[in-house]
C-alpha atoms as a PDB file:
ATOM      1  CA  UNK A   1      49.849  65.775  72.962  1.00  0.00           C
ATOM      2  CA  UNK A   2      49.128  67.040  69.621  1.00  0.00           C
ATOM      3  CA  UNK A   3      46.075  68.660  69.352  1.00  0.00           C
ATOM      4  CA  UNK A   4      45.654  71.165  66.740  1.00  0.00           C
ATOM      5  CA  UNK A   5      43.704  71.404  63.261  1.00  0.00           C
ATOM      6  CA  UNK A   6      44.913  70.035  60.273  1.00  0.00           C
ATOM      7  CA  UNK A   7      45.263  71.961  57.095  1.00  0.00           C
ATOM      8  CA  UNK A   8      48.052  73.825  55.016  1.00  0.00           C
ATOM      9  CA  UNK A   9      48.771  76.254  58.131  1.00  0.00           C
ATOM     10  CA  UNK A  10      49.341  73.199  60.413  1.00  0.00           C
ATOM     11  CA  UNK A  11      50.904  70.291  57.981  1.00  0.00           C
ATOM     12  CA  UNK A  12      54.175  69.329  59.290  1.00  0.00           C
ATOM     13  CA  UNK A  13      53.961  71.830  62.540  1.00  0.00           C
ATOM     14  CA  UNK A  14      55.485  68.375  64.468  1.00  0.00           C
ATOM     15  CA  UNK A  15      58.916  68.879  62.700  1.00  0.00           C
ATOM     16  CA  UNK A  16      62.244  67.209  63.293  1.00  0.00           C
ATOM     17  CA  UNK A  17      63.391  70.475  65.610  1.00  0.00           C
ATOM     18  CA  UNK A  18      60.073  69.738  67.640  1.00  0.00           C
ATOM     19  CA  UNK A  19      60.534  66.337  68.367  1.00  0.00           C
ATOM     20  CA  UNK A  20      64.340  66.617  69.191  1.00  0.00           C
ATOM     21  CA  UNK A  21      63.570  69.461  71.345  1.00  0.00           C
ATOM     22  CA  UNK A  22      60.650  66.806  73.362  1.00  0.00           C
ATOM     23  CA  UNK A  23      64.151  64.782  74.571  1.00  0.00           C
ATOM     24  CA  UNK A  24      64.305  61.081  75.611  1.00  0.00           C
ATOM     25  CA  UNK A  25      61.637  61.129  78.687  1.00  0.00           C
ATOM     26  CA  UNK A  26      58.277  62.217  76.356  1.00  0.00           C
ATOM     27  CA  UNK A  27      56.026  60.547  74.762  1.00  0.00           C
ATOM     28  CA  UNK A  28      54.420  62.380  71.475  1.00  0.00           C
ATOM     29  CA  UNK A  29      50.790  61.510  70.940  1.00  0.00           C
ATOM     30  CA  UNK A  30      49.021  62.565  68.176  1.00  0.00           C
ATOM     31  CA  UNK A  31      44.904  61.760  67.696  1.00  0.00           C
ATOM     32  CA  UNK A  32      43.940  64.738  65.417  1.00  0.00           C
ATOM     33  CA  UNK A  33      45.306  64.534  61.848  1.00  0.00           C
ATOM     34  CA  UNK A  34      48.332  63.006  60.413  1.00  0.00           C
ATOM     35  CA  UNK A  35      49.766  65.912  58.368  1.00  0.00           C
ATOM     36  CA  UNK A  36      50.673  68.016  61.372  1.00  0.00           C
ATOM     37  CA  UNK A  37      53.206  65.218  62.263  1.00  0.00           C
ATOM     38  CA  UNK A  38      56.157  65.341  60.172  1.00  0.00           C
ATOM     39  CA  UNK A  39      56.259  61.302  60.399  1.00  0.00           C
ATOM     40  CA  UNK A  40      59.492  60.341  58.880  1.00  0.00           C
ATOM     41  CA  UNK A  41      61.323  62.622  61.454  1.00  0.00           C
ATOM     42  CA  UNK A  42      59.332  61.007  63.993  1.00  0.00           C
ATOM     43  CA  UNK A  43      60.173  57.343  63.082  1.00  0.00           C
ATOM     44  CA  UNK A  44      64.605  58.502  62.764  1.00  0.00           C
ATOM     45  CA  UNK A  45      63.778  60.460  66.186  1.00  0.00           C
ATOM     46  CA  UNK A  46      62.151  57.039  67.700  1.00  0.00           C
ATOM     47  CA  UNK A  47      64.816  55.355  66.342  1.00  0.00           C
ATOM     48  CA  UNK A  48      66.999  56.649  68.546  1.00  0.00           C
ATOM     49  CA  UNK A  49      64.926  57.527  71.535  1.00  0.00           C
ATOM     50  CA  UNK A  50      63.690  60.927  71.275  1.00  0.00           C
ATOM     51  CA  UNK A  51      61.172  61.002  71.585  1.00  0.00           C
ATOM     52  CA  UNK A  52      60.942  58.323  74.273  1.00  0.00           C
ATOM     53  CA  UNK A  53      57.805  56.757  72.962  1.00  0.00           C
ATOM     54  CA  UNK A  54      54.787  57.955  70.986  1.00  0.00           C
ATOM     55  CA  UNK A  55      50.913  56.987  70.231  1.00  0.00           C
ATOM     56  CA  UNK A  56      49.248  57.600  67.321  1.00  0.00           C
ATOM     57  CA  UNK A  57      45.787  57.075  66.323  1.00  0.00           C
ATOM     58  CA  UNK A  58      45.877  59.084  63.060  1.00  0.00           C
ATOM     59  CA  UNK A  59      48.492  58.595  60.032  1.00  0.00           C
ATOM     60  CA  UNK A  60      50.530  60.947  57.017  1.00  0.00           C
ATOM     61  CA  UNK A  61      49.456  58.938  54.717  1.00  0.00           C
ATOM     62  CA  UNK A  62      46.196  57.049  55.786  1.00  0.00           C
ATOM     63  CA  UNK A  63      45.030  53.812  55.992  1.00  0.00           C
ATOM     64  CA  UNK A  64      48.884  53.293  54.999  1.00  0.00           C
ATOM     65  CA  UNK A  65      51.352  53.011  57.579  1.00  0.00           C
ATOM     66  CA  UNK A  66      54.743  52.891  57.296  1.00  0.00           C
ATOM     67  CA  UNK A  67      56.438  49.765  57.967  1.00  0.00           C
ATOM     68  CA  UNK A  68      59.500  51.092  59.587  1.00  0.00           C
ATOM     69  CA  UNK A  69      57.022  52.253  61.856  1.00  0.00           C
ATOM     70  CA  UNK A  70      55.025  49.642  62.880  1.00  0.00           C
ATOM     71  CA  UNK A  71      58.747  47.660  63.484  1.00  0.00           C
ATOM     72  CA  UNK A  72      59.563  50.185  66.340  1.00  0.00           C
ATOM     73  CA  UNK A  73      59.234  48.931  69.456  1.00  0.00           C
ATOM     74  CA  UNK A  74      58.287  52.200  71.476  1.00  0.00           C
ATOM     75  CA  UNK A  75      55.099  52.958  70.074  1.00  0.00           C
ATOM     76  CA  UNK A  76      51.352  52.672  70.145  1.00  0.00           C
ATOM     77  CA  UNK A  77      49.534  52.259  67.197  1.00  0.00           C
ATOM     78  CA  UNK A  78      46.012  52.903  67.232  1.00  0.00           C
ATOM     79  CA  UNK A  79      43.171  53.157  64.369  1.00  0.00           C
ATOM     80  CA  UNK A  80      41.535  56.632  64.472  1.00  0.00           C
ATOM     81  CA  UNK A  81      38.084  56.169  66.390  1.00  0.00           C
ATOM     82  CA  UNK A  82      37.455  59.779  66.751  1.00  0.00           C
ATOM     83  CA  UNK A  83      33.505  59.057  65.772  1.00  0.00           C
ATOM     84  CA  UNK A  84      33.127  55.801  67.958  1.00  0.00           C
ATOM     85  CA  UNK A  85      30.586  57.780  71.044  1.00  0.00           C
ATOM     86  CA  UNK A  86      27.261  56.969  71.313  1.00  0.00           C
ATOM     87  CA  UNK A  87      26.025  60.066  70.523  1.00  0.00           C
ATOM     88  CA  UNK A  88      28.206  60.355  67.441  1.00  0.00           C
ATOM     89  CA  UNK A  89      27.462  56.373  65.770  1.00  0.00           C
ATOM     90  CA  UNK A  90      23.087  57.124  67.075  1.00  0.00           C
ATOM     91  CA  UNK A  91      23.617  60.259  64.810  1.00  0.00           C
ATOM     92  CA  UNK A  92      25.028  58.227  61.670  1.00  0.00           C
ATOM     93  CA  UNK A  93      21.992  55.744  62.777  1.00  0.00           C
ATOM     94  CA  UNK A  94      19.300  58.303  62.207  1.00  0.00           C
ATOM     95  CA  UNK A  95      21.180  59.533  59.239  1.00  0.00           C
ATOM     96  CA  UNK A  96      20.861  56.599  57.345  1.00  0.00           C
ATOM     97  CA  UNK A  97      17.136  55.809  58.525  1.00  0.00           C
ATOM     98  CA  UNK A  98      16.484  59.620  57.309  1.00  0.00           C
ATOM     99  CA  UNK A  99      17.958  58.769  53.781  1.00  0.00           C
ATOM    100  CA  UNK A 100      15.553  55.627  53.541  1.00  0.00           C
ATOM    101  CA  UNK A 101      12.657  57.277  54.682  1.00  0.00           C
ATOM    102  CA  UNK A 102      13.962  59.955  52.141  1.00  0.00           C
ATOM    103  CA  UNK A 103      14.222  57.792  49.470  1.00  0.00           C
ATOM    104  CA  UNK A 104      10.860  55.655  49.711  1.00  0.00           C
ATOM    105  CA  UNK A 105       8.977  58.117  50.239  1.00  0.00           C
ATOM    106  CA  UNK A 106      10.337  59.882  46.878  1.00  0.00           C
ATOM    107  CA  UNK A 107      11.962  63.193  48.576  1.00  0.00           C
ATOM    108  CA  UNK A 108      15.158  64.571  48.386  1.00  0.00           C
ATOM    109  CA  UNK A 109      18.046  62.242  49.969  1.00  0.00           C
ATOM    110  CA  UNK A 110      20.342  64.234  52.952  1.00  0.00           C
ATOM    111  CA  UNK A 111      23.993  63.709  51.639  1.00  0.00           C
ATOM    112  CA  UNK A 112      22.830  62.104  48.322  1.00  0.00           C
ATOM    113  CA  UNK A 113      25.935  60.745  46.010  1.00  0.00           C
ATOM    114  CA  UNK A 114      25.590  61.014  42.280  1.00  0.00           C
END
């Protein structure tokens, strides 16, 4: 499981010599950010069963995935829902009702776009 974060030290960490080295019985999943997997090694690799499998809920190239990829048969594709908790969507709730209360009332809007 790939769980590290993403950024220039991390972007393509998940290389070709990592995910030969995983061998036929893994499964690579990644859910944090899709620059840390190098993802056309990963689609040759799963083309020829090492790794075994993977699931992925984030993307290289996002919202774009790559065709070749969605064709393989040994793989779970998955939209990232990192946000989707209670706690997390409530928070956006109140954001928004903060912003219209902001707004209507003539103050300064939190997170205002210009």
């Amino acid at each position: 499981m790939v769980i590290v974060p993403g950024g220039a030290e991390t972007a393509g960490l998940i290389d070709a010599k990592v995910i030969e080295a995983l061998g036929p019985q893994s499964i690579l999943v990644n859910v944090v950010r899709g620059s840390v997997v190098d993802e056309a090694a990963l689609i040759a690799a799963l083309s020829t069963g090492k790794p075994g499998a993977a699931g992925l809920a984030v993307f290289e190239y996002e919202p774009q995935v790559p065709q070749a990829l969605i064709e393989l048969q040994n793989k779970v594709l998955l939209p990232h829902v990192g946000s989707a908790t209670e706690v997390t969507r409530r928070a956006m709730g109140d954001r928004v009702l903060d912003s219209l209360d902001a707004w209507f009332s003539g103050g300064k809007v939190p997170d205002q776009v210009t």
